[in-house]
C-alpha atoms as a PDB file:
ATOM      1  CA  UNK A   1     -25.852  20.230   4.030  1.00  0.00           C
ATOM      2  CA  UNK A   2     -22.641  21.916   3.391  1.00  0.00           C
ATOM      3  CA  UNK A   3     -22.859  24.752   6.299  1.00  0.00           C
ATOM      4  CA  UNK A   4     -20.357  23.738   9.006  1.00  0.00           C
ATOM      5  CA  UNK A   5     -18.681  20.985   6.705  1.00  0.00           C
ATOM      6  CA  UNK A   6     -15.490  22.750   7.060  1.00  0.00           C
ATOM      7  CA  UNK A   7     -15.025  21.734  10.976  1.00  0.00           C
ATOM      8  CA  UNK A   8     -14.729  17.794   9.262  1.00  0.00           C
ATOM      9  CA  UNK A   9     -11.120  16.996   9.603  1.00  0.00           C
ATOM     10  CA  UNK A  10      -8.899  14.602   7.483  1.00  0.00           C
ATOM     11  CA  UNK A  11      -8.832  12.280  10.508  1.00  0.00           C
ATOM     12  CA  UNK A  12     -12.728  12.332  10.858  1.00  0.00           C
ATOM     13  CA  UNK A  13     -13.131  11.362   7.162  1.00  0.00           C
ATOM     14  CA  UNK A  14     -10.845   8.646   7.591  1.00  0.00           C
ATOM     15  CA  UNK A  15     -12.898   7.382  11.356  1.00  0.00           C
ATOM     16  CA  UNK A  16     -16.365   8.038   9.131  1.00  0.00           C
ATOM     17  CA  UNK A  17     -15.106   5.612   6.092  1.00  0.00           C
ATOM     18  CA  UNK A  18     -13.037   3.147   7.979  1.00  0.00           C
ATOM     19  CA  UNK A  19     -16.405   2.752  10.083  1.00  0.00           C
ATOM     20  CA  UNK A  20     -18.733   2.552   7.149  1.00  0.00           C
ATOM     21  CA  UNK A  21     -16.386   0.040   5.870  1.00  0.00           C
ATOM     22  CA  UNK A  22     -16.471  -2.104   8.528  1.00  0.00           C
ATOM     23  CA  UNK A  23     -20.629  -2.149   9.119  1.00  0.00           C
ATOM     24  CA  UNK A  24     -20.852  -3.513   5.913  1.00  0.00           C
ATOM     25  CA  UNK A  25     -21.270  -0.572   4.066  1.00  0.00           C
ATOM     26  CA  UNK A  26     -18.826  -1.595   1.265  1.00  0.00           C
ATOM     27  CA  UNK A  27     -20.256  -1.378  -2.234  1.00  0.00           C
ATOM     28  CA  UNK A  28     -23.401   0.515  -1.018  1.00  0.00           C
ATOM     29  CA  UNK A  29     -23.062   4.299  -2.204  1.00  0.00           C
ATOM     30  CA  UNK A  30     -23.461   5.553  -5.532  1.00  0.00           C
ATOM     31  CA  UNK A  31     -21.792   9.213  -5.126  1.00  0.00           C
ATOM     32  CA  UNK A  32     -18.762  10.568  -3.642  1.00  0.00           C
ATOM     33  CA  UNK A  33     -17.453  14.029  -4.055  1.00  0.00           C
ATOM     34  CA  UNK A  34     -14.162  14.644  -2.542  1.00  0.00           C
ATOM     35  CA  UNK A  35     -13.086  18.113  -2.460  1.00  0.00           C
ATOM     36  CA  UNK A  36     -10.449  18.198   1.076  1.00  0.00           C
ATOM     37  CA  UNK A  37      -6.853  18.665   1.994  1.00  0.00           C
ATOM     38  CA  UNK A  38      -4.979  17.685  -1.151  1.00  0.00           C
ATOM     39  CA  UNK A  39      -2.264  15.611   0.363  1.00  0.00           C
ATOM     40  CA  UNK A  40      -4.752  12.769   1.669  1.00  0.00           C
ATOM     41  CA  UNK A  41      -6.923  12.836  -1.575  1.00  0.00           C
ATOM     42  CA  UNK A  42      -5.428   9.527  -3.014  1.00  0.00           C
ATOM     43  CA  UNK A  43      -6.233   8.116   0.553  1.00  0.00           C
ATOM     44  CA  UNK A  44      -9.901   9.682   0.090  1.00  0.00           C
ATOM     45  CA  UNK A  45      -9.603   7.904  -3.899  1.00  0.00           C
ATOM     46  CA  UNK A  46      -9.044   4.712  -2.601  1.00  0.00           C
ATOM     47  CA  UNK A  47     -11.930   4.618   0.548  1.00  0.00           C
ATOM     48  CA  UNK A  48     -14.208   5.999  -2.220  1.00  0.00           C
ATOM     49  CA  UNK A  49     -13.905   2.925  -4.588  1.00  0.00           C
ATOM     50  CA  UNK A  50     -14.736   0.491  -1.412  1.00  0.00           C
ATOM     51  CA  UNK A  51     -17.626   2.529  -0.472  1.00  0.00           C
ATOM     52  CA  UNK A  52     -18.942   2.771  -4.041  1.00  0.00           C
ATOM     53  CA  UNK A  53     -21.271   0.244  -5.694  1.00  0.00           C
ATOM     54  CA  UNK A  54     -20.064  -0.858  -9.515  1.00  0.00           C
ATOM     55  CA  UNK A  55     -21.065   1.989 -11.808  1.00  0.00           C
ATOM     56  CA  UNK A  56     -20.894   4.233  -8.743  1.00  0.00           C
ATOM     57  CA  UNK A  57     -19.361   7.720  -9.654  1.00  0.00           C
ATOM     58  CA  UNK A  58     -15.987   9.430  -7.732  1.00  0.00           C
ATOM     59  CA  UNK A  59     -16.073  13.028  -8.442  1.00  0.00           C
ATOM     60  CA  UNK A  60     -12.634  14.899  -7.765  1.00  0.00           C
ATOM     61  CA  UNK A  61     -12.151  18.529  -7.444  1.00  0.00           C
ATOM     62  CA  UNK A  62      -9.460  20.640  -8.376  1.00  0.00           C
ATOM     63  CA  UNK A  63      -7.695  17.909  -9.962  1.00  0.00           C
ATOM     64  CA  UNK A  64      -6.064  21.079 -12.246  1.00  0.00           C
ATOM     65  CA  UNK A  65      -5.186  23.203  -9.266  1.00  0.00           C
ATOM     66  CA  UNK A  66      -5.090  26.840 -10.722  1.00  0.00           C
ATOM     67  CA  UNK A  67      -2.269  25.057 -13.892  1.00  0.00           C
ATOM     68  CA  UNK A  68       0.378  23.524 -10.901  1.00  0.00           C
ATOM     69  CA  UNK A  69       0.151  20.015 -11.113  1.00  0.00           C
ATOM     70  CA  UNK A  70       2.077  20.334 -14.280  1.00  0.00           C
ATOM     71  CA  UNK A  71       5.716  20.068 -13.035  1.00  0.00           C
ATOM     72  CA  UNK A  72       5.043  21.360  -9.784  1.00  0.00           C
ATOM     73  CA  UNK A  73       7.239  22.865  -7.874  1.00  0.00           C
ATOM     74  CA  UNK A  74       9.648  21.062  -5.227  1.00  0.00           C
ATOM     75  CA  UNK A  75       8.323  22.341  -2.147  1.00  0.00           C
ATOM     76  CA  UNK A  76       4.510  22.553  -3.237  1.00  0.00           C
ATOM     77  CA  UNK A  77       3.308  18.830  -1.988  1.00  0.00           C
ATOM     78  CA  UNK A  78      -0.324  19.764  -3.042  1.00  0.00           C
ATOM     79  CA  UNK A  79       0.111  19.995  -6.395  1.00  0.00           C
ATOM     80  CA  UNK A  80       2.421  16.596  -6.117  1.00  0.00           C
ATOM     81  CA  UNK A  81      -0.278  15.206  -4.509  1.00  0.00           C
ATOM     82  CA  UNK A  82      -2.165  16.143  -6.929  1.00  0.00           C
ATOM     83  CA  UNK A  83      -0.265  15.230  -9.935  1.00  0.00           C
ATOM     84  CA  UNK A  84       0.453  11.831  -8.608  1.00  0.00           C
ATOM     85  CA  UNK A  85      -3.639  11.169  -8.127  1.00  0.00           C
ATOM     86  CA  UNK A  86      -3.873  12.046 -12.105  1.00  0.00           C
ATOM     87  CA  UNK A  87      -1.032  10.040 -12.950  1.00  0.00           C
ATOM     88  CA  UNK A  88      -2.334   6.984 -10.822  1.00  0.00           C
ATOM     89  CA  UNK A  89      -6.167   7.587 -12.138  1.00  0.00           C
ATOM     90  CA  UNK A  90      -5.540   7.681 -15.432  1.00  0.00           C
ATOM     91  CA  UNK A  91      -3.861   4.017 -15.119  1.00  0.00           C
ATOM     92  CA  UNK A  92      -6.612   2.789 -13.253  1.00  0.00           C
ATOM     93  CA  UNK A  93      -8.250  -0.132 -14.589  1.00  0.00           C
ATOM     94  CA  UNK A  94     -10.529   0.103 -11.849  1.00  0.00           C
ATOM     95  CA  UNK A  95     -12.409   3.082 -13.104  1.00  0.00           C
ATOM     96  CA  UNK A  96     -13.487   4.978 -16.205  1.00  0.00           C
ATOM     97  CA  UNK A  97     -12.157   8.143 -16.494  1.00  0.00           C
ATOM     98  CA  UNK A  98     -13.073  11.790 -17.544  1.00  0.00           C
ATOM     99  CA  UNK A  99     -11.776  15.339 -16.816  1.00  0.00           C
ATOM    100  CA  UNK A 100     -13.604  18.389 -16.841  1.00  0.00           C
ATOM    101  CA  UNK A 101     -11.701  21.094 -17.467  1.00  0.00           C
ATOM    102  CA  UNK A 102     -13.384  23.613 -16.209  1.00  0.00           C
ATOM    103  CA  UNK A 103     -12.546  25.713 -13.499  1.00  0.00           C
ATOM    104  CA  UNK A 104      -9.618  23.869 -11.375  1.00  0.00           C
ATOM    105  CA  UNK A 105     -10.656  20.902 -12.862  1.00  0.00           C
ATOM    106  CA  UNK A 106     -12.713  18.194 -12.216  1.00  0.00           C
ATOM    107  CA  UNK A 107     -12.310  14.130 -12.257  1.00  0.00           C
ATOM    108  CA  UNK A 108     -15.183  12.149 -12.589  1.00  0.00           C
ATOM    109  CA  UNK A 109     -14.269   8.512 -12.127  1.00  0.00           C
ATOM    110  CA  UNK A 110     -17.033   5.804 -12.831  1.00  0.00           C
ATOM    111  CA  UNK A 111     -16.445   2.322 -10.647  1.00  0.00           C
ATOM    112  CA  UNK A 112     -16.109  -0.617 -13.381  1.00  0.00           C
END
């Protein structure tokens, strides 16, 4: 399943969900795993809750990124994007929320 994944583009994800959205597809998947370019992950976030059914689970990888989403720097708009997507999750009424720690971190968000 994952061999080739890599040749999936930002822009693809976003055609793939934005279709699935509109065939109806809204509130019909149970998993979601995002794991992409870091900038677009709150975009990926918020397709993700659509797509999921109520007690559905998000899971986020590194949310941590290596120890730089605390205070990142200026230029580095990964870890911003990054930090912001914490920030925003952890305020989310929308979802229950843990974070696993290990590795780069991981998010696991469960739909209310």
């Amino acid at each position: 399943l994952t061999e080739g994944y890599q040749q999936f583009s930002p822009r693809l994800y976003f055609l793939l969900s934005d279709e699935l959205i509109a065939a109806g597809e809204v509130g019909t998947y149970d998993f979601v795993f995002i794991d992409a370019d870091k900038i677009n992950y709150d975009t990926y976030y918020e397709k993700s809750l659509q797509l999921i059914r109520t007690v559905g689970i998000i899971a986020i990888d590194n949310v941590l990124w290596s120890g730089r989403v605390v205070n990142p720097a200026p230029n580095d708009l990964q870890s911003q994007s990054l930090d912001a997507l914490n920030k925003k999750i952890h305020k989310d009424q929308r979802v229950d929320l843990s974070m696993l720690t290990v590795g780069d971190g991981l998010t696991i968000a469960i739909k209310r």
